[in-house]
Structures are given as structure tokens and as C-alpha cells.
C-alpha atoms as a PDB file:
ATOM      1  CA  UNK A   1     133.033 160.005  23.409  1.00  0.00           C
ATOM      2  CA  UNK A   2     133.327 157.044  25.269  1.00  0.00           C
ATOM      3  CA  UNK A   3     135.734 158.967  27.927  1.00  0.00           C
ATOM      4  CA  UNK A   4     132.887 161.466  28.540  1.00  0.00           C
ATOM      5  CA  UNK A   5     130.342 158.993  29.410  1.00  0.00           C
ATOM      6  CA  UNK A   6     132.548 156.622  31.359  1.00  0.00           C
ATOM      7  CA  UNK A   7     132.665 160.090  33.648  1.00  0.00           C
ATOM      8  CA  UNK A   8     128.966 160.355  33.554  1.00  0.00           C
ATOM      9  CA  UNK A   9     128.694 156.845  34.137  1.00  0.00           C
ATOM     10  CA  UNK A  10     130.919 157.349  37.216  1.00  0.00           C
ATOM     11  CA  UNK A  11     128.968 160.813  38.350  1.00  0.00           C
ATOM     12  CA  UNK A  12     125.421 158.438  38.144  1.00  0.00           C
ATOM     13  CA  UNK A  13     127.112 155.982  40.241  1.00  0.00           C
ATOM     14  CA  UNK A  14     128.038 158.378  42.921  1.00  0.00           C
ATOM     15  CA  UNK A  15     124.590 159.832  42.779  1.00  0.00           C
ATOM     16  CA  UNK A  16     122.601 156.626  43.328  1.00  0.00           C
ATOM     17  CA  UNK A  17     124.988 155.374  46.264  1.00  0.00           C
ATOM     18  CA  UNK A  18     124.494 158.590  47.948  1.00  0.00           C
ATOM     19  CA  UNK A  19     120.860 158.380  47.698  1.00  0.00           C
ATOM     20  CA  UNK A  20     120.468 154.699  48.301  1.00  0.00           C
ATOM     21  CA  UNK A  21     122.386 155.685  52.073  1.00  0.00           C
ATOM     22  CA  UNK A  22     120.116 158.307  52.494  1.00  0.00           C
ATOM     23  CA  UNK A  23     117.017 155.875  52.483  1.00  0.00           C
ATOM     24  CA  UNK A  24     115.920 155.110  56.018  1.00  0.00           C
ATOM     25  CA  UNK A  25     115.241 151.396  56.587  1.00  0.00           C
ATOM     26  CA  UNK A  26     113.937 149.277  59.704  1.00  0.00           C
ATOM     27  CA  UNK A  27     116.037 151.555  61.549  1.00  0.00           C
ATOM     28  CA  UNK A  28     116.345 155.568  60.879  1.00  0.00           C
ATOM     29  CA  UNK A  29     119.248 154.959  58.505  1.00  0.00           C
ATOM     30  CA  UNK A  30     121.338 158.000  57.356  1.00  0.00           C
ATOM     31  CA  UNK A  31     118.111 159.857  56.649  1.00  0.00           C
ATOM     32  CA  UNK A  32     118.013 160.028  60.599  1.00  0.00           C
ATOM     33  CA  UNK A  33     120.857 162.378  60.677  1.00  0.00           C
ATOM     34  CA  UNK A  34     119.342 164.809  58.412  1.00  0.00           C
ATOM     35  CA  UNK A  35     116.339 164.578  60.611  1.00  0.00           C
ATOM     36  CA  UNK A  36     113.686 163.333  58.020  1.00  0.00           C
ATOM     37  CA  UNK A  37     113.974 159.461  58.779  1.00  0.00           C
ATOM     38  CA  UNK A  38     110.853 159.457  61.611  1.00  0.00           C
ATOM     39  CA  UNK A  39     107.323 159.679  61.022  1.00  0.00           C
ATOM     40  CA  UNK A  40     106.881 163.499  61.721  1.00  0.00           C
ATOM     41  CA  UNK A  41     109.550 166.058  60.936  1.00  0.00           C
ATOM     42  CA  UNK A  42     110.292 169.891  60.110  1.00  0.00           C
ATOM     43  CA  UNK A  43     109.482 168.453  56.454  1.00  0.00           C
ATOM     44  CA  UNK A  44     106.120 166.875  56.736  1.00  0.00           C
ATOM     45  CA  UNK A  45     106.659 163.482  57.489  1.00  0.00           C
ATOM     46  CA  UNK A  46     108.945 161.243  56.291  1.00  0.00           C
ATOM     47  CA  UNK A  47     106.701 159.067  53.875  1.00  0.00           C
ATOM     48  CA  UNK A  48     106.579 162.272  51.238  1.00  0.00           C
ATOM     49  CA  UNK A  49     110.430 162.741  52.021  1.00  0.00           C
ATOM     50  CA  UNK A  50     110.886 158.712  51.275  1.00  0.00           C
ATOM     51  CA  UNK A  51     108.538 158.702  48.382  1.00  0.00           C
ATOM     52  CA  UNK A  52     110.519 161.328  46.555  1.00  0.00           C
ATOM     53  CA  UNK A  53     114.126 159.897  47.373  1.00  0.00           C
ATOM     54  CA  UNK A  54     112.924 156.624  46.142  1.00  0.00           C
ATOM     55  CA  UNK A  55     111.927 158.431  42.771  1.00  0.00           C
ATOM     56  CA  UNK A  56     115.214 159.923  42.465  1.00  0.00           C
ATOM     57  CA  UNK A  57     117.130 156.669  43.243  1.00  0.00           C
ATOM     58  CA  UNK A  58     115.071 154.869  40.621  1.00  0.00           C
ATOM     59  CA  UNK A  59     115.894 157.889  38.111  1.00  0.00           C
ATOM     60  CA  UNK A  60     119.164 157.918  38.604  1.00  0.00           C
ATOM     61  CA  UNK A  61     119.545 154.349  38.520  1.00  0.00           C
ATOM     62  CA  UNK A  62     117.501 153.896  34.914  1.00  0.00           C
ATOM     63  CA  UNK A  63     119.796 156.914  33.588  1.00  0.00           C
ATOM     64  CA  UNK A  64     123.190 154.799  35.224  1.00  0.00           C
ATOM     65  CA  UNK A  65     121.509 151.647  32.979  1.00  0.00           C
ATOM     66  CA  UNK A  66     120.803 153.240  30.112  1.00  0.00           C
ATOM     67  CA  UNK A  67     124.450 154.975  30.104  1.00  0.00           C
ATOM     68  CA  UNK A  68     125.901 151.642  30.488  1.00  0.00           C
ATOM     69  CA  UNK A  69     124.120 150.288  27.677  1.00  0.00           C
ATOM     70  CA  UNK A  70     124.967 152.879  25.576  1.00  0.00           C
ATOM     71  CA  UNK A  71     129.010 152.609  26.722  1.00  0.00           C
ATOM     72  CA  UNK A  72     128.811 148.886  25.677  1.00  0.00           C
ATOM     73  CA  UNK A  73     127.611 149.346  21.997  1.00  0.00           C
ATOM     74  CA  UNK A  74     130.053 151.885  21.664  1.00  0.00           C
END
């Protein structure tokens, strides 16, 4: 049990890094290269775009904590 989520652990980690370098910050950031990191885009702007990476990153990251904590009383 502990095997399986020390792999999820390790899947959530992956997840939240990539989405963390996705984020665009005082500069375009990675999210430039994808071509949503400026204010208007093929998407619809990049403040709906940020809104919902930031919502992933924070779900992923609450699901990486709550893994962990579960690993440790294991």
C-alpha cells in the first residue's frame, strides 16, 4: 500500500511542477510558448487561462499534501 502511493505521491509531484512552469509571471513565463501568457490570445485572454491553471496547481498540490499525510501515518 504504501508502494502505490509513494508512486502517486511521485505522479502529484510531477503534475504540480509542470503546472507551476506553466504559470506566466512578470514576464510571459512558459505559458508564453504555448501562446496563452499575454493579455489576448486564440483562448480568450490569459486571465481565464491563469485563473484555471492556478485552480489546478492548488488541486493538485492539496491532493500531493493530503497523500503525504496519509504516507506518514502509514
Amino acid at each position: 500500500m504504501a508502494t502505490v502511493l509513494s508512486v502517486i505521491e511521485v505522479i502529484f509531484s510531477v503534475v504540480a511542477v509542470f503546472l507551476k512552469q506553466i504559470h506566466s509571471g512578470k514576464d510571459t513565463g512558459l505559458s508564453g510558448a504555448f501562446g496563452f501568457g499575454g493579455g489576448g490570445s486564440s483562448f480568450g485572454g490569459g486571465s481565464l487561462v491563469e485563473r484555471n491553471l492556478t485552480r489546478w496547481t492548488i488541486f493538485f498540490g492539496v491532493l500531493w499534501a493530503l497523500n503525504a499525510l496519509v504516507i506518514i501515518n502509514l
